[in-house]
C-alpha atoms as a PDB file:
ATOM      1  CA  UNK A   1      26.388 -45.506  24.683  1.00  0.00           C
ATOM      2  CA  UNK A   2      23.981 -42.930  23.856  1.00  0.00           C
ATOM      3  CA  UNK A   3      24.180 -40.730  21.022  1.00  0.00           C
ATOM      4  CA  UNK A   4      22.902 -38.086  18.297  1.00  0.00           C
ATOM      5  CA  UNK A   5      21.271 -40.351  15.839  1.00  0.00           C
ATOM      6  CA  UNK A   6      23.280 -40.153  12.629  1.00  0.00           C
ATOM      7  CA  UNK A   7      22.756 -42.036   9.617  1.00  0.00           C
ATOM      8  CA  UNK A   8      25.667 -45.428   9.879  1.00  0.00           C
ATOM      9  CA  UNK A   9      26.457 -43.538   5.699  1.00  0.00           C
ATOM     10  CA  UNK A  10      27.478 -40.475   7.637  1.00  0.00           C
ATOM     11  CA  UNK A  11      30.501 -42.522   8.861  1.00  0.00           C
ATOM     12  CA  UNK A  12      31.417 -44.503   5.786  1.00  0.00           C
ATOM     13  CA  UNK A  13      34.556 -42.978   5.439  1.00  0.00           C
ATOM     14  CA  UNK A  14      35.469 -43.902   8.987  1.00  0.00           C
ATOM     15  CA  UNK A  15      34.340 -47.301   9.340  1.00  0.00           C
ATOM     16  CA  UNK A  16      35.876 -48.255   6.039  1.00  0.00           C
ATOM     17  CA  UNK A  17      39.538 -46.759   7.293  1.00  0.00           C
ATOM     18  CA  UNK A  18      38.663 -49.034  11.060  1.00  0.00           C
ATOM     19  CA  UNK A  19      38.013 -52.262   8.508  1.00  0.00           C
ATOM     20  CA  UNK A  20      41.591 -51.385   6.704  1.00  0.00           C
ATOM     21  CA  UNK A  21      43.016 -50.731   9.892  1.00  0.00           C
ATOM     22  CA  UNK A  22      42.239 -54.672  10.802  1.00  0.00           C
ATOM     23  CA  UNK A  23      39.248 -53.826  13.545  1.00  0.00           C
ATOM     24  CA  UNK A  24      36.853 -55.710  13.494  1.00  0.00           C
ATOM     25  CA  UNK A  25      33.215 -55.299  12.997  1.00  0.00           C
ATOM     26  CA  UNK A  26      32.084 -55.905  17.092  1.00  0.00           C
ATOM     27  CA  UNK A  27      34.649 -53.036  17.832  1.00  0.00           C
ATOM     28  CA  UNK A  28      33.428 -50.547  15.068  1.00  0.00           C
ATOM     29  CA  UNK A  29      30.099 -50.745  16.466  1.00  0.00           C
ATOM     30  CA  UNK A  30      31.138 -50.271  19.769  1.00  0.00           C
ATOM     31  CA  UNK A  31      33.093 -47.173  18.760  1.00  0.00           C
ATOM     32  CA  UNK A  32      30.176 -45.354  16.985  1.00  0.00           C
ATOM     33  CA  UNK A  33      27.324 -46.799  19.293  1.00  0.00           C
ATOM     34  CA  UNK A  34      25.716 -48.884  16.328  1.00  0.00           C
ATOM     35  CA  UNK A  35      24.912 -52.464  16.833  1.00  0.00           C
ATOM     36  CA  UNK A  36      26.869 -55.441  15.090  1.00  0.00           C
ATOM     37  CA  UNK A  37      24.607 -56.102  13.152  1.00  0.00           C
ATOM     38  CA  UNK A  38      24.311 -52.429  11.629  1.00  0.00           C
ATOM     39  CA  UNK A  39      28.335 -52.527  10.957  1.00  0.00           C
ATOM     40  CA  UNK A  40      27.699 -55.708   9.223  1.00  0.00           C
ATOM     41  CA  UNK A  41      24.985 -54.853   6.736  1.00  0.00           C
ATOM     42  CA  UNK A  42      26.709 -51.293   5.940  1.00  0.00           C
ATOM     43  CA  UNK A  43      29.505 -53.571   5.091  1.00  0.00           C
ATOM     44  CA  UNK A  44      27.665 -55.622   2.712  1.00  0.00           C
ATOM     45  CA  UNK A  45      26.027 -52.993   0.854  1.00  0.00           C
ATOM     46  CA  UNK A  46      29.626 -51.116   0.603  1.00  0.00           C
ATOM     47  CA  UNK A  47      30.770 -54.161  -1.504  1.00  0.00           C
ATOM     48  CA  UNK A  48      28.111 -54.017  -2.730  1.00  0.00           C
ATOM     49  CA  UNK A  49      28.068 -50.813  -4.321  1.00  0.00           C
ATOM     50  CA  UNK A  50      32.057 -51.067  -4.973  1.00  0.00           C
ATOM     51  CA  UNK A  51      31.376 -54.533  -6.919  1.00  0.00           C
ATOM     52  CA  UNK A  52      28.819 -52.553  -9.074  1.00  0.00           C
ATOM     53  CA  UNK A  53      31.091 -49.623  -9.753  1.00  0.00           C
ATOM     54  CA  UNK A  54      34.205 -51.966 -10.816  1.00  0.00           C
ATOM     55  CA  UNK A  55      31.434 -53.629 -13.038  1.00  0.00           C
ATOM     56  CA  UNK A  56      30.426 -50.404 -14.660  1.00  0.00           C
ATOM     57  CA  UNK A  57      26.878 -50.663 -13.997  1.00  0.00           C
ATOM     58  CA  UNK A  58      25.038 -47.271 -13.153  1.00  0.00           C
ATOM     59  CA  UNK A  59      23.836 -47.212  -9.594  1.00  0.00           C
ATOM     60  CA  UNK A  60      20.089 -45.529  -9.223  1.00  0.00           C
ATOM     61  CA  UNK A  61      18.469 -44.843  -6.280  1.00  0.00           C
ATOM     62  CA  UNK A  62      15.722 -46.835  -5.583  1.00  0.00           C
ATOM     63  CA  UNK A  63      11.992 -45.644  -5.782  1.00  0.00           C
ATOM     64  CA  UNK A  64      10.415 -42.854  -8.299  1.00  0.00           C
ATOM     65  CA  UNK A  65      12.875 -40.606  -9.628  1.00  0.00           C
ATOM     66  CA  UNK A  66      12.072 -36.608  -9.003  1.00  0.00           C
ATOM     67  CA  UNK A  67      10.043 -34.613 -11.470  1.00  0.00           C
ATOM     68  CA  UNK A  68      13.379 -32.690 -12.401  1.00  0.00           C
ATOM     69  CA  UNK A  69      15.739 -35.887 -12.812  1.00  0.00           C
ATOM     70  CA  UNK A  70      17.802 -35.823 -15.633  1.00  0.00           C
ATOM     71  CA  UNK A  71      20.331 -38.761 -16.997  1.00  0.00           C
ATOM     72  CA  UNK A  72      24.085 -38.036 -16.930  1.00  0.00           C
ATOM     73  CA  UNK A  73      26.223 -38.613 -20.196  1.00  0.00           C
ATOM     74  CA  UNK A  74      27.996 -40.691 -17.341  1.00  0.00           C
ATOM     75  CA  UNK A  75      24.929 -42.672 -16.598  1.00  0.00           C
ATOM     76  CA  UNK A  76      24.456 -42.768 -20.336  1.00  0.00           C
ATOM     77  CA  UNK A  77      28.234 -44.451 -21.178  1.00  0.00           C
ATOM     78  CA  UNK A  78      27.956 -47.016 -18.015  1.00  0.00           C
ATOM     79  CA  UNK A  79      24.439 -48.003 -19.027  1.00  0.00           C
ATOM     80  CA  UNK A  80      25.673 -48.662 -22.779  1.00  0.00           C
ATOM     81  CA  UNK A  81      28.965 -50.137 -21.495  1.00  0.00           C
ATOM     82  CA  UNK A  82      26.792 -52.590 -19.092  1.00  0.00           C
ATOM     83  CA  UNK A  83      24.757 -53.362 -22.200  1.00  0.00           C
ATOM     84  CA  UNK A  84      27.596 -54.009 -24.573  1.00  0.00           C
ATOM     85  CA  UNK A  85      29.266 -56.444 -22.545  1.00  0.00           C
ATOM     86  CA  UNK A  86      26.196 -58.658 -21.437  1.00  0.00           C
ATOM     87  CA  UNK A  87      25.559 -59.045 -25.465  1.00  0.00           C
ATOM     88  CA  UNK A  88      29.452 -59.976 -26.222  1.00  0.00           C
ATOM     89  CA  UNK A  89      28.911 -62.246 -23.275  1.00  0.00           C
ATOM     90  CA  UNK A  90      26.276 -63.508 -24.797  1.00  0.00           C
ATOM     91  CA  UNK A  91      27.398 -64.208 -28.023  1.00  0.00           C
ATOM     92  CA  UNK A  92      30.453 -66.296 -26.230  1.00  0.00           C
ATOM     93  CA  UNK A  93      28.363 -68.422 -25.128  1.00  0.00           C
ATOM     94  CA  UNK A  94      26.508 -69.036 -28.121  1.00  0.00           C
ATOM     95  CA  UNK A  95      29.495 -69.882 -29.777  1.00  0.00           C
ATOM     96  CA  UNK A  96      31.129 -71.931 -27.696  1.00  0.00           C
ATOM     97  CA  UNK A  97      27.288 -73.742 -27.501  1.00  0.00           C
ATOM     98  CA  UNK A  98      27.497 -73.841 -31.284  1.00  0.00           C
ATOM     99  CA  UNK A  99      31.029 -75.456 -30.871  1.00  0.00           C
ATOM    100  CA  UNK A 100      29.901 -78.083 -28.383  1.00  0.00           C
ATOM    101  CA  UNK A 101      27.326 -79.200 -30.918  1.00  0.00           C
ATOM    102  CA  UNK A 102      29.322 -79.303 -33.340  1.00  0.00           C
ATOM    103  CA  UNK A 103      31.644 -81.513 -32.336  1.00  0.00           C
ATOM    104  CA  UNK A 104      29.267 -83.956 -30.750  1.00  0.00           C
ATOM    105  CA  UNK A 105      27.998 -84.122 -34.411  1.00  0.00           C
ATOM    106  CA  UNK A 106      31.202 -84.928 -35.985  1.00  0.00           C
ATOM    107  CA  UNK A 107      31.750 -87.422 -32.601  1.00  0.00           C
ATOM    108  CA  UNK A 108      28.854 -89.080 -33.075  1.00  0.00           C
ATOM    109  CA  UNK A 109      29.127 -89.234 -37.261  1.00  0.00           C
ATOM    110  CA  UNK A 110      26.411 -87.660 -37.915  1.00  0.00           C
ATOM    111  CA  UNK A 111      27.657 -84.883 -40.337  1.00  0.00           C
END
């Protein structure tokens, strides 16, 4: 089916309310005239992107950032949250580390 070219994130909107509505993938793509495999990678990155924003973790476009870019306090707070958690994660895992040890010491009488 030919068409205008249009980006597949034009339709995002649309082809996320098709997946809710229970379609699947093959007939998405047939609706819009992209190819299966389009539908399916659009998909992925969606997630994607979703699992990242659940996360809190800033999403950047990729490449060189413009001469004129400036960093949102938003960008600021999710980049500090993101940091924040992957050091208190960290630290859990030291001390349950520390813990093991510990008691394979006192298991094996050696302190």
């Amino acid at each position: 089916m030919p068409r205008e070219y249009r980006h597949i994130q034009e339709y995002e909107k649309e082809i996320i309310e098709k997946i809710k509505q229970g379609k699947t993938l093959r007939e998405i793509a047939k609706i819009y005239g992209f190819t299966h495999k389009q539908v399916k990678e659009f998909k992925t990155r969606y997630n994607r992107k979703q699992r990242k924003i659940e996360a809190g973790i800033a999403i950047k476009k990729k490449g060189r950032p413009p001469k004129d870019y400036q960093i949102s306090e938003e960008d600021k707070t999710a980049q500090l949250r993101y940091i924040i958690a992957r050091k208190d994660a960290k630290i859990k895992s030291l001390e349950m580390e520390n813990e093991l040890m510990r008691d394979f010491l006192s298991l094996t009488e050696r302190k």
